[in-house]
Protein backbone atom coordinates (compact mmCIF):
# COMPACT_ATOMS: atom_id res chain seq x y z
CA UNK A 1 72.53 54.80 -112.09
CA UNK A 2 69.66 52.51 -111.77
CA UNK A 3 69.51 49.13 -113.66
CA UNK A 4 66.45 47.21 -113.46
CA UNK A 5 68.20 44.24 -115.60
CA UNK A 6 67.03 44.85 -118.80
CA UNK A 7 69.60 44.62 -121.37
CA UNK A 8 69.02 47.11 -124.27
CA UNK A 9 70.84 48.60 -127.61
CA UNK A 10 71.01 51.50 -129.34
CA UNK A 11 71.00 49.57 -132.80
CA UNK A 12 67.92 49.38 -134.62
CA UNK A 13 67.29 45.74 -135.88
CA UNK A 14 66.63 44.68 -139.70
CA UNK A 15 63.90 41.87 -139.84
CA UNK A 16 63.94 40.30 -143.59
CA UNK A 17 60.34 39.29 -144.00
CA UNK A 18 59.19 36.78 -146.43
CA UNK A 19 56.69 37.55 -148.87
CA UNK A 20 55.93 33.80 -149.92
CA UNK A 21 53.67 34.16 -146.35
CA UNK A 22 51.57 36.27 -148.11
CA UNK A 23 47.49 35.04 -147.44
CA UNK A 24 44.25 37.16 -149.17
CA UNK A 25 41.36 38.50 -147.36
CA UNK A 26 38.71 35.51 -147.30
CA UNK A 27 36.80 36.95 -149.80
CA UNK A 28 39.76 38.53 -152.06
CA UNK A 29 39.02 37.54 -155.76
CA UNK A 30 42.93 37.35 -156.64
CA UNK A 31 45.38 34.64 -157.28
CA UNK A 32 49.10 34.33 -155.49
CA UNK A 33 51.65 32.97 -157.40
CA UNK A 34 55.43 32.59 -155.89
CA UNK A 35 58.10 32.76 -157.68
CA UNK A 36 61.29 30.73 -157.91
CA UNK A 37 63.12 34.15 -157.03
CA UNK A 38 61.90 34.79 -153.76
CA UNK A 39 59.04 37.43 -154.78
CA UNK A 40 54.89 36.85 -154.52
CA UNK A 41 52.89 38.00 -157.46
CA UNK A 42 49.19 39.01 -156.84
CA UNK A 43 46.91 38.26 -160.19
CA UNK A 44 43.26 39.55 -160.37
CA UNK A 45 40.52 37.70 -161.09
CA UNK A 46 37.98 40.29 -161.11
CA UNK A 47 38.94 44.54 -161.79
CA UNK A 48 38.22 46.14 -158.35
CA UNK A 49 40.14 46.53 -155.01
CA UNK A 50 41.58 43.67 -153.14
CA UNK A 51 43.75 42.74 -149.48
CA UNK A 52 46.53 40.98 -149.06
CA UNK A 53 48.75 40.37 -145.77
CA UNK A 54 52.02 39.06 -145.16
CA UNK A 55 51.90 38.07 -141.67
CA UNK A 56 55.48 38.75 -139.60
CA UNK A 57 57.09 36.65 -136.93
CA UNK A 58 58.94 38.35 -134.37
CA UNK A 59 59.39 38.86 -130.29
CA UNK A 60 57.30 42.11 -129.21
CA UNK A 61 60.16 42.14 -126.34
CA UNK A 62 63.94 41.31 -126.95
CA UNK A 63 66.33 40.42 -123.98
CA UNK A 64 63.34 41.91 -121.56
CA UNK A 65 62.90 45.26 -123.66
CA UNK A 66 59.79 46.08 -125.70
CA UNK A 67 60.66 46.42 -129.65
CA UNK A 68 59.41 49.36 -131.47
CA UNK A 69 58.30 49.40 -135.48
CA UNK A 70 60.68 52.50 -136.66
CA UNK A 71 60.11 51.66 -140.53
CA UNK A 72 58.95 48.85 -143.32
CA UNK A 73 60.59 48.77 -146.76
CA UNK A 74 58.88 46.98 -149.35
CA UNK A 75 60.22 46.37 -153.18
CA UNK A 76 58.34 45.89 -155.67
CA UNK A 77 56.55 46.23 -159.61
CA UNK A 78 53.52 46.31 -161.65
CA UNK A 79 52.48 45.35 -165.10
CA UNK A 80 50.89 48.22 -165.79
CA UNK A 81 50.42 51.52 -163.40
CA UNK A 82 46.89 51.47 -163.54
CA UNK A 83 46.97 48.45 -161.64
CA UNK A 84 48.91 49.45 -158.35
CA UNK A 85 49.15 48.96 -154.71
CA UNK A 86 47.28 52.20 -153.18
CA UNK A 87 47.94 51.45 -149.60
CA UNK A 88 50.50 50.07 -147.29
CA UNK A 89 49.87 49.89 -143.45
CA UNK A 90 51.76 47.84 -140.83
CA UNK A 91 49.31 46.81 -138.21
CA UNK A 92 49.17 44.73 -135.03
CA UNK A 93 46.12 42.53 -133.66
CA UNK A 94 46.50 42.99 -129.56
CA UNK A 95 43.70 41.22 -127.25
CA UNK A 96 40.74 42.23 -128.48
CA UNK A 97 41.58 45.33 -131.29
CA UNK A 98 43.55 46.33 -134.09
CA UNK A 99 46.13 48.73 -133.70
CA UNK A 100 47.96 50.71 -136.63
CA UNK A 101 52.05 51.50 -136.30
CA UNK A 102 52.10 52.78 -139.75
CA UNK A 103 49.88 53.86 -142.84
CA UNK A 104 50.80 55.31 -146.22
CA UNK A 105 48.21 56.02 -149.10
CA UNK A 106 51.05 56.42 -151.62
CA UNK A 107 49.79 55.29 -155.18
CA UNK A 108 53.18 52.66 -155.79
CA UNK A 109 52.65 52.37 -159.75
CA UNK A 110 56.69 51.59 -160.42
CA UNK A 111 56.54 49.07 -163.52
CA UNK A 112 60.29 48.55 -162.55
CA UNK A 113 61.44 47.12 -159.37
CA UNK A 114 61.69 49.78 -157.16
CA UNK A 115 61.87 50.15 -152.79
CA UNK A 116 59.98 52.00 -150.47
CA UNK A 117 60.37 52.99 -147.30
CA UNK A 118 57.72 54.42 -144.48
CA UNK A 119 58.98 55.81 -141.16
CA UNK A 120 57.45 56.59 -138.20
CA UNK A 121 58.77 59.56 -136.30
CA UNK A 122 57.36 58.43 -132.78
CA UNK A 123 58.06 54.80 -132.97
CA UNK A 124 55.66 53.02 -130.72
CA UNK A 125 55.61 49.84 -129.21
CA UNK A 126 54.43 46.42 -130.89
CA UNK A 127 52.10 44.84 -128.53
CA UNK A 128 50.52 42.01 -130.71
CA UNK A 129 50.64 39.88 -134.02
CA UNK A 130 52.10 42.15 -136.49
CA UNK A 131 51.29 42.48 -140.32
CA UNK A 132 51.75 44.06 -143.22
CA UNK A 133 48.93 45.30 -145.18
CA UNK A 134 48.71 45.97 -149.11
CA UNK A 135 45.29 47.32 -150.70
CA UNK A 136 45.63 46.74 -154.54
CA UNK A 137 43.73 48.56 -156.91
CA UNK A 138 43.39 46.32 -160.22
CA UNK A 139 41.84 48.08 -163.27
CA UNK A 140 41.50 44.68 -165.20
CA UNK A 141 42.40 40.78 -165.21
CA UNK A 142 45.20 38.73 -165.76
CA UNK A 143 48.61 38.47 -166.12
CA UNK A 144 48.85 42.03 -167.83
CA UNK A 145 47.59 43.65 -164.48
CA UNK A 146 49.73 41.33 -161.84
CA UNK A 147 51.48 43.09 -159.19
CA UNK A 148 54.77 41.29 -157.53
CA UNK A 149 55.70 42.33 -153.59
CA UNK A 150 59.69 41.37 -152.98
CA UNK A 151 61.78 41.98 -150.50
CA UNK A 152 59.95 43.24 -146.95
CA UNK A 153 62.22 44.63 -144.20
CA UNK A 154 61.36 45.50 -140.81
CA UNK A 155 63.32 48.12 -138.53
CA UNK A 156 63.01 47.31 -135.33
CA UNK A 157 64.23 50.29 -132.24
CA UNK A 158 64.30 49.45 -128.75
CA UNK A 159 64.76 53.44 -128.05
């Protein structure tokens, strides 16, 4: 048995991820509003699609072992359907590029809370600033069309 003196687990790892961090794109024409409860809700200004990014703090190597992204859960609702997030990805920024650990086109149009979860099958490693991506699709203005992002939760693999 060789043992190079990395300590490792089998466990995945659960990383709770605040959506209050949410930022727009610098040119995104919407409004963030948190909530008392914990949730960020996303109000157009203008009917067209928008970006928003929750950025994520964690260690791309735990106890001297690279972290893999396995899957992202994200709750949330809508307003109305018509106005729904069209696209989740979970991305990292390395040196000099972008890379993307997952990507789901998914139309999410739930106007009751509801969770979903993306998986990767080949978990790879995360070798820079990680984020979450939502592309929001807004067919109108105002509070009638707002979409709220909850609870976000990593799983992190070491395998």
């Amino acid at each position: 048995m060789n043992n190079n003196g990395s300590i490792w687990s089998e466990a995945n790892t659960e990383i709770a991820v605040s959506p209050l961090k949410m930022v727009i794109f610098y040119n995104s024409n919407v409004t963030l509003r948190p909530n008392g409860s914990g949730y960020m809700e996303v109000r157009p200004n203008a009917s067209e699609i928008e970006f928003v990014y929750v950025p994520v703090d964690l260690p791309s190597v735990l106890l001297g072992t690279a972290t893999k992204l396995k899957s992202v859960r994200v709750c949330y609702n809508v307003d109305l359907a018509a106005s729904h997030i069209t696209e989740t990805t979970v991305n990292y920024l390395g040196d000099s590029s972008l890379t993307t650990l997952i990507t789901d086109g998914t139309d999410r149009t739930s106007t009751a809370w509801e969770c979903y979860t993306l998986t990767d099958t080949t978990p790879n490693e995360i070798q820079g600033s990680l984020f979450v991506r939502f592309v929001l699709n807004f067919t109108g203005t105002g509070s009638s069309h707002d979409i709220r992002i909850g609870r976000i939760t990593l799983t992190l693999t070491e395998q």
